[in-house]
C-alpha atoms as a PDB file:
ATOM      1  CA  UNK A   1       2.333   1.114  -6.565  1.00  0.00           C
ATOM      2  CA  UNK A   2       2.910   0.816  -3.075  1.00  0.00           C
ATOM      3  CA  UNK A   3       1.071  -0.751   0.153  1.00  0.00           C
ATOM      4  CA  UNK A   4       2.023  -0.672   3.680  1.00  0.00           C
ATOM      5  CA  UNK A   5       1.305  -3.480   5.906  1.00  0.00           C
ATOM      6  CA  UNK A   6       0.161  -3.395   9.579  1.00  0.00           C
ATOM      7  CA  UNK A   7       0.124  -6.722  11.215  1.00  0.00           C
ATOM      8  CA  UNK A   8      -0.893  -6.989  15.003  1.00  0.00           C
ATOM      9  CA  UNK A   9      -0.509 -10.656  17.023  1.00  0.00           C
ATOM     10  CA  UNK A  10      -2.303 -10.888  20.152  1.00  0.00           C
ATOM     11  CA  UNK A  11      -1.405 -12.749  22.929  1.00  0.00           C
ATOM     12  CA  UNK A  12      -3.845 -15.430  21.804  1.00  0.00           C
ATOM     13  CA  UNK A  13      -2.328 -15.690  18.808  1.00  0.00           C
ATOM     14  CA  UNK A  14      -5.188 -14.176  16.918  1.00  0.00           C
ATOM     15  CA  UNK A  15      -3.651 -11.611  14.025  1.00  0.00           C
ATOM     16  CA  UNK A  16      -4.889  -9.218  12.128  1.00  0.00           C
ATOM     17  CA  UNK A  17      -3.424  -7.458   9.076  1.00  0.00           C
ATOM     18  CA  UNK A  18      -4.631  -4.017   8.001  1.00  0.00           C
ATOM     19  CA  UNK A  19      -3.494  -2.573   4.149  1.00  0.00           C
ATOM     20  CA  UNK A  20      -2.701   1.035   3.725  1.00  0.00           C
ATOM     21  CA  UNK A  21      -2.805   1.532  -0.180  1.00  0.00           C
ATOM     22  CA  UNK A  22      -3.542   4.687  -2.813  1.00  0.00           C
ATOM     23  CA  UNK A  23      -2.554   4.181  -6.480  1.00  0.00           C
ATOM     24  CA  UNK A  24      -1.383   7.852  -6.246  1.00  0.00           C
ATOM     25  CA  UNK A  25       1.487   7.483  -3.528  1.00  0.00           C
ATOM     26  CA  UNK A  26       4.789   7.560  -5.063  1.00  0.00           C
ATOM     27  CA  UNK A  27       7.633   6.424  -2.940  1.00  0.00           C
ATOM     28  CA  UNK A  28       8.034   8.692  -0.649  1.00  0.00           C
ATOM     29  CA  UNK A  29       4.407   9.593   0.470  1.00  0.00           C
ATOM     30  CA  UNK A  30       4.463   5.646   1.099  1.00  0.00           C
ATOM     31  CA  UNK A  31       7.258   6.016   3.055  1.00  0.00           C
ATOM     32  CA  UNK A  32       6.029   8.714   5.213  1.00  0.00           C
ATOM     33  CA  UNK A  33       2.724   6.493   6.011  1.00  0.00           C
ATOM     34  CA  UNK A  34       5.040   3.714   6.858  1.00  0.00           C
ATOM     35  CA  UNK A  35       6.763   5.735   9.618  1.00  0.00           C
ATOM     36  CA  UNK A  36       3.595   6.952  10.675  1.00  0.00           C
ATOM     37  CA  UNK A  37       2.529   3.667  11.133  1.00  0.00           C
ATOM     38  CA  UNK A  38       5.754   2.715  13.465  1.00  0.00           C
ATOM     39  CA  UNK A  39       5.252   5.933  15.434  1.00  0.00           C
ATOM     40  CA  UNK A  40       2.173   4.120  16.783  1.00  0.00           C
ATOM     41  CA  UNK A  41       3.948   0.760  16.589  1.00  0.00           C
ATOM     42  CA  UNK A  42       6.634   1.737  18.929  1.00  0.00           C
ATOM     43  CA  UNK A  43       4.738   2.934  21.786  1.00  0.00           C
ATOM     44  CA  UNK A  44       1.499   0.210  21.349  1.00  0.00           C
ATOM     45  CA  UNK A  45       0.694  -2.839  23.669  1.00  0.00           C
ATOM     46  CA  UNK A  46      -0.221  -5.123  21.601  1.00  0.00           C
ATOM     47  CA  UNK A  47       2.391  -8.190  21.752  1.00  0.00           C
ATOM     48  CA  UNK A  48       3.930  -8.340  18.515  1.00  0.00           C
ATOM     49  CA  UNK A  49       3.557  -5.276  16.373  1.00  0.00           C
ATOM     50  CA  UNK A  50       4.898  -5.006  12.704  1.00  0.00           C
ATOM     51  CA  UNK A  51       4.726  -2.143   9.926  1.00  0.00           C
ATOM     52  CA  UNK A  52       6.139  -3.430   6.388  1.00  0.00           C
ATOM     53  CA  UNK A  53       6.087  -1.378   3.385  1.00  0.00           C
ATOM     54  CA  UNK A  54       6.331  -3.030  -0.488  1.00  0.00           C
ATOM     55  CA  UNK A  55       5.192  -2.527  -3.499  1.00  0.00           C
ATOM     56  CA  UNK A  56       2.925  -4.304  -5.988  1.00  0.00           C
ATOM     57  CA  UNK A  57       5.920  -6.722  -7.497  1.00  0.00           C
ATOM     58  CA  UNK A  58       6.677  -7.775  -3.703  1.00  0.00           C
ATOM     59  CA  UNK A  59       9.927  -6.246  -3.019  1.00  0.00           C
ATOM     60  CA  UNK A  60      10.122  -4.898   0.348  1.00  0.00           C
ATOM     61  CA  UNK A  61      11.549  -1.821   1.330  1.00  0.00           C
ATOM     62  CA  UNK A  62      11.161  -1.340   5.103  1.00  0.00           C
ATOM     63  CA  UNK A  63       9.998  -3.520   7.871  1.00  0.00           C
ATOM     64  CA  UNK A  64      10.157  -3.431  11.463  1.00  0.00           C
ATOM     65  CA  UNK A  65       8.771  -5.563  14.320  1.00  0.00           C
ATOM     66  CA  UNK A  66       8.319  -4.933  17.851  1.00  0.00           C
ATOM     67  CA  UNK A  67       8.147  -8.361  19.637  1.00  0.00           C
ATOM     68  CA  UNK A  68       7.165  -7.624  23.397  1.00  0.00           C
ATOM     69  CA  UNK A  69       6.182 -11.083  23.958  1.00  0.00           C
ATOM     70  CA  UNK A  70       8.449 -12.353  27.412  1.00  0.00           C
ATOM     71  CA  UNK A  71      11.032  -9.876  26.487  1.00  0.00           C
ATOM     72  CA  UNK A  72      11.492  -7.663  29.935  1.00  0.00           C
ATOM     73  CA  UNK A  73      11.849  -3.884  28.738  1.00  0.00           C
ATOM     74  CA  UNK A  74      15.289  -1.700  28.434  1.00  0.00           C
END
């Protein structure tokens, strides 16, 4: 069982967390919503944007964050 977390900080420091989960998903559909997820991710403007993807026993298999907070771009 999989689940793919979506955790957005605002400037304010406000956060919210949003759960992508279907008891069906074997690895690999998971996967694919969990780079669907960073598509968005990559290109968003919220301040610090992450996409983490686990399962139901807590190991994690993917995360990335995109901290844009005082960080000049590339």
């Amino acid at each position: 069982m999989y689940f793919v977390f979506e955790i957005q900080k605002q400037d304010n420091g406000s956060c919210t967390c949003l759960v992508y989960h279907e008891d069906s998903w074997d690895y690999f559909q998971a996967e694919s919503v969990y780079f669907g997820k960073l598509q968005y991710a990559a290109i968003s403007t919220i301040p610090v944007h992450t996409v983490m993807l686990c399962d139901a026993e807590g190991s994690v298999y993917g995360t990335k964050t995109y901290d844009r907070q005082g960080k000049a771009e590339e």
